[in-house]
Protein backbone atom coordinates (compact mmCIF):
# COMPACT_ATOMS: atom_id res chain seq x y z
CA UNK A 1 0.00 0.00 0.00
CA UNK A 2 2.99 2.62 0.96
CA UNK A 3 4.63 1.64 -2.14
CA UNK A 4 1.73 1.99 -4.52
CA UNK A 5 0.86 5.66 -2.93
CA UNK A 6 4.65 6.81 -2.97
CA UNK A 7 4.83 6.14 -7.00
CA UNK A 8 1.38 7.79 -7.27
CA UNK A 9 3.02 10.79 -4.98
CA UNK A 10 6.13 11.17 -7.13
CA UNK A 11 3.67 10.55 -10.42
CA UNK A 12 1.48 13.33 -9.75
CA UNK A 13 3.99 16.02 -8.30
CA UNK A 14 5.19 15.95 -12.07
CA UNK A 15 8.89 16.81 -10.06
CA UNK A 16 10.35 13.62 -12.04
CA UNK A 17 10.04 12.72 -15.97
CA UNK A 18 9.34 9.12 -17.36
CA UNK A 19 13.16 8.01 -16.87
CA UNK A 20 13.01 8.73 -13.08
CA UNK A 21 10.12 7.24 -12.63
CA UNK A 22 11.28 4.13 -14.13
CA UNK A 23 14.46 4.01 -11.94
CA UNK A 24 11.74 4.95 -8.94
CA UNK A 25 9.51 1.78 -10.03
CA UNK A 26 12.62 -0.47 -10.67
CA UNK A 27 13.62 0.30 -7.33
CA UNK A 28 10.18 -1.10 -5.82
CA UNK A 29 9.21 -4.01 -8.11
CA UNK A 30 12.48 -5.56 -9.59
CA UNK A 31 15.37 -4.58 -6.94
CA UNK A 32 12.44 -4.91 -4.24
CA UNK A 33 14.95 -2.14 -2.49
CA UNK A 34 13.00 -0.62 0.97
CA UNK A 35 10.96 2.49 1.01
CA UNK A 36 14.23 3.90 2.87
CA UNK A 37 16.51 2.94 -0.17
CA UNK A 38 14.31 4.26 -2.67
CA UNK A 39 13.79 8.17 -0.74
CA UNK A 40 17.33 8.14 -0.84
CA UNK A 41 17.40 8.72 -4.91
CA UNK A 42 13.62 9.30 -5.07
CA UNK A 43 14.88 13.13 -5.67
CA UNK A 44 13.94 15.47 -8.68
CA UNK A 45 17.99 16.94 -8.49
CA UNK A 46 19.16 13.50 -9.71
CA UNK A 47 18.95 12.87 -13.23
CA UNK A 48 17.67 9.37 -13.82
CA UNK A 49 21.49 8.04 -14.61
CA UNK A 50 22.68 9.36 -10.88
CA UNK A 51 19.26 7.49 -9.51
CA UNK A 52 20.45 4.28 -11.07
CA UNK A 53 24.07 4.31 -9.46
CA UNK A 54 22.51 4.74 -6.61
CA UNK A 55 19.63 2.09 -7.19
CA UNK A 56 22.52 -0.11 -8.42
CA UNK A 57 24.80 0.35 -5.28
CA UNK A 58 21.70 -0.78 -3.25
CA UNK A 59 21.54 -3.66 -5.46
CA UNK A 60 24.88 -4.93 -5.04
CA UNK A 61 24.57 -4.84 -1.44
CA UNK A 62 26.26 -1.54 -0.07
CA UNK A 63 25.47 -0.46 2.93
CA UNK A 64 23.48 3.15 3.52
CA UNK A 65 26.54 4.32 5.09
CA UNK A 66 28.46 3.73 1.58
CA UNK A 67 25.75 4.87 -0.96
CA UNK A 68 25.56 8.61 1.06
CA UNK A 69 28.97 8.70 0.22
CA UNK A 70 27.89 9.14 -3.78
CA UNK A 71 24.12 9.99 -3.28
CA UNK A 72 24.79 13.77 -3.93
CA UNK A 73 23.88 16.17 -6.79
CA UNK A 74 27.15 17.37 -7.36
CA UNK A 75 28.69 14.18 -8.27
CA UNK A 76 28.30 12.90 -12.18
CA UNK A 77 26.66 9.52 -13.05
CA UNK A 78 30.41 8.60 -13.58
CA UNK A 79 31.98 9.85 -10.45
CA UNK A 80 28.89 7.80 -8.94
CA UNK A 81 30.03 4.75 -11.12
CA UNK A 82 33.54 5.08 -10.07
CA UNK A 83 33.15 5.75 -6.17
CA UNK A 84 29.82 2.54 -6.34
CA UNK A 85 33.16 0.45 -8.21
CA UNK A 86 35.47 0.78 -4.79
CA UNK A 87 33.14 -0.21 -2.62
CA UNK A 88 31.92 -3.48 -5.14
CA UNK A 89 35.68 -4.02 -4.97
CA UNK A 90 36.33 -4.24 -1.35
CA UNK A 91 37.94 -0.79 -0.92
CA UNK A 92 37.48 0.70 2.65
CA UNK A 93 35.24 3.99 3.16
CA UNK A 94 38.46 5.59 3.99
CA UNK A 95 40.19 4.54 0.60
CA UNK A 96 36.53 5.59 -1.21
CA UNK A 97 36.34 8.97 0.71
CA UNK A 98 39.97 9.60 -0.49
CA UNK A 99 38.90 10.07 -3.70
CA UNK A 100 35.27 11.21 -3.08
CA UNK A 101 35.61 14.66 -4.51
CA UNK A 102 33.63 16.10 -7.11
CA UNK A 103 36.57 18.47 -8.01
CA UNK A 104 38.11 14.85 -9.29
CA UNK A 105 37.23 14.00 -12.58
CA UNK A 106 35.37 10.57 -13.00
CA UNK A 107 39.00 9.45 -15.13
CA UNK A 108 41.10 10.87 -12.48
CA UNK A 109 38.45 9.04 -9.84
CA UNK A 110 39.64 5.45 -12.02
CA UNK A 111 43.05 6.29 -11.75
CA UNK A 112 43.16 6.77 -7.91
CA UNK A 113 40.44 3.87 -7.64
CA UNK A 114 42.91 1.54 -9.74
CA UNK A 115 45.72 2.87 -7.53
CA UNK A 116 44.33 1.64 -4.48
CA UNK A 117 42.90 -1.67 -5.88
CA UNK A 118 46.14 -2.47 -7.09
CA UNK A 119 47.63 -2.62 -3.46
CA UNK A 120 49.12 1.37 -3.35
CA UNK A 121 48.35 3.44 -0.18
CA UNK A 122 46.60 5.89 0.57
CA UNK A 123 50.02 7.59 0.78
CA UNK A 124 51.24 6.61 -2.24
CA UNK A 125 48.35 7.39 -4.04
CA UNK A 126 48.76 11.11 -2.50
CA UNK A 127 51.76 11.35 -4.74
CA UNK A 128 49.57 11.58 -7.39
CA UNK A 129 46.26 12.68 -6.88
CA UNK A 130 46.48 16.02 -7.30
CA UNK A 131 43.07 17.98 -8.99
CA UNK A 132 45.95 19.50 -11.19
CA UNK A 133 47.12 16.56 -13.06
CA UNK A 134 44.67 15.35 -15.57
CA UNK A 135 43.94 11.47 -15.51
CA UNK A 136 46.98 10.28 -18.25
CA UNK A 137 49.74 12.22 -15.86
CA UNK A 138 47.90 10.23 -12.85
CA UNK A 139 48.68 7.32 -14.93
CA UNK A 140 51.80 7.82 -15.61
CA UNK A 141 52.87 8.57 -12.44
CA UNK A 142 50.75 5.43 -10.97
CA UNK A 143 52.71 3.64 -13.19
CA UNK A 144 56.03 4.75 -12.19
CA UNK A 145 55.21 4.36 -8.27
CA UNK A 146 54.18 0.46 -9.07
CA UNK A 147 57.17 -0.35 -10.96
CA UNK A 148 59.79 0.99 -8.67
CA UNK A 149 57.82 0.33 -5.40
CA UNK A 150 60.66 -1.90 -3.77
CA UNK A 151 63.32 1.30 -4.69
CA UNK A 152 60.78 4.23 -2.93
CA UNK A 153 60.20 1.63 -0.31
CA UNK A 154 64.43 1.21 -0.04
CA UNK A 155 64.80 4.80 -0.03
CA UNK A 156 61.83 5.76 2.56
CA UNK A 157 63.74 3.47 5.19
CA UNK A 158 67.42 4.68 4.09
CA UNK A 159 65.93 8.24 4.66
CA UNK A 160 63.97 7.09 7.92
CA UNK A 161 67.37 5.89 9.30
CA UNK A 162 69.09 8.85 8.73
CA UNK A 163 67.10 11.09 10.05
């Protein structure tokens, strides 16, 4: 009964077009996603591509905490996709709110994202992520950083023990 009077609700406030509406009803009748889940992207500032990250974060099991990361306006279906992609590969909210930052492009996002998958830490990663450096220089440098990891690794403790 709540669920039939919520999609008449959002229907008649003619606040969302036909493709929000359809990620509103998938929510309900094919993700079977709770009343909770669905007000979370149930909004008229999300284009219907931001409501499905979200719809599909619920759907692969994230937690609330981890969807509110993404659930904001100011974030691009992308940056949704790429921040929803840590957490579906085991990256810790710490690691995901690293990189949760709209100034980030959703390419630059991928390239800190792969960073950390690939084993680098959060300190490592630092060495690159920089809003200045567009997502090929993050590369590059990601690149560099995992194919001389055992030298920077050498020189942190040489430079640890002398000083």
């Amino acid at each position: 009964m709540k669920t039939n009077y919520f999609i008449k609700e959002c229907e008649y406030s003619n606040k969302f077009n036909d493709w929000q509406m359809k990620e509103i009803r998938i929510g309900f009748y094919e993700d079977h996603l709770t009343m909770e889940q669905i007000k979370v992207y149930a909004r008229p500032e999300f284009s219907w591509m931001q409501m499905r990250q979200i719809r599909e974060g619920f759907e692969d099991g994230l937690t609330m905490e981890q969807v509110n990361i993404y659930a904001k306006p100011e974030f691009t279906e992308q940056q949704m996709f790429q921040i929803r992609e840590g957490f579906v590969n085991n990256l810790t909210i710490e690691q995901v709110k690293f990189y949760a930052d709209s100034r980030f492009t959703s390419s630059q996002m991928f390239e800190i994202r792969f960073g950390l998958e690939d084993g680098l830490t959060i300190e490592e990663v630092k060495l690159y992520a920089k809003f200045r450096f567009d997502y090929d220089k993050m590369k590059q440098i990601r690149l560099f950083i995992n194919d001389n990891k055992s030298s920077i690794n050498n020189l942190k403790f040489i430079i640890n023990l002398n000083f």
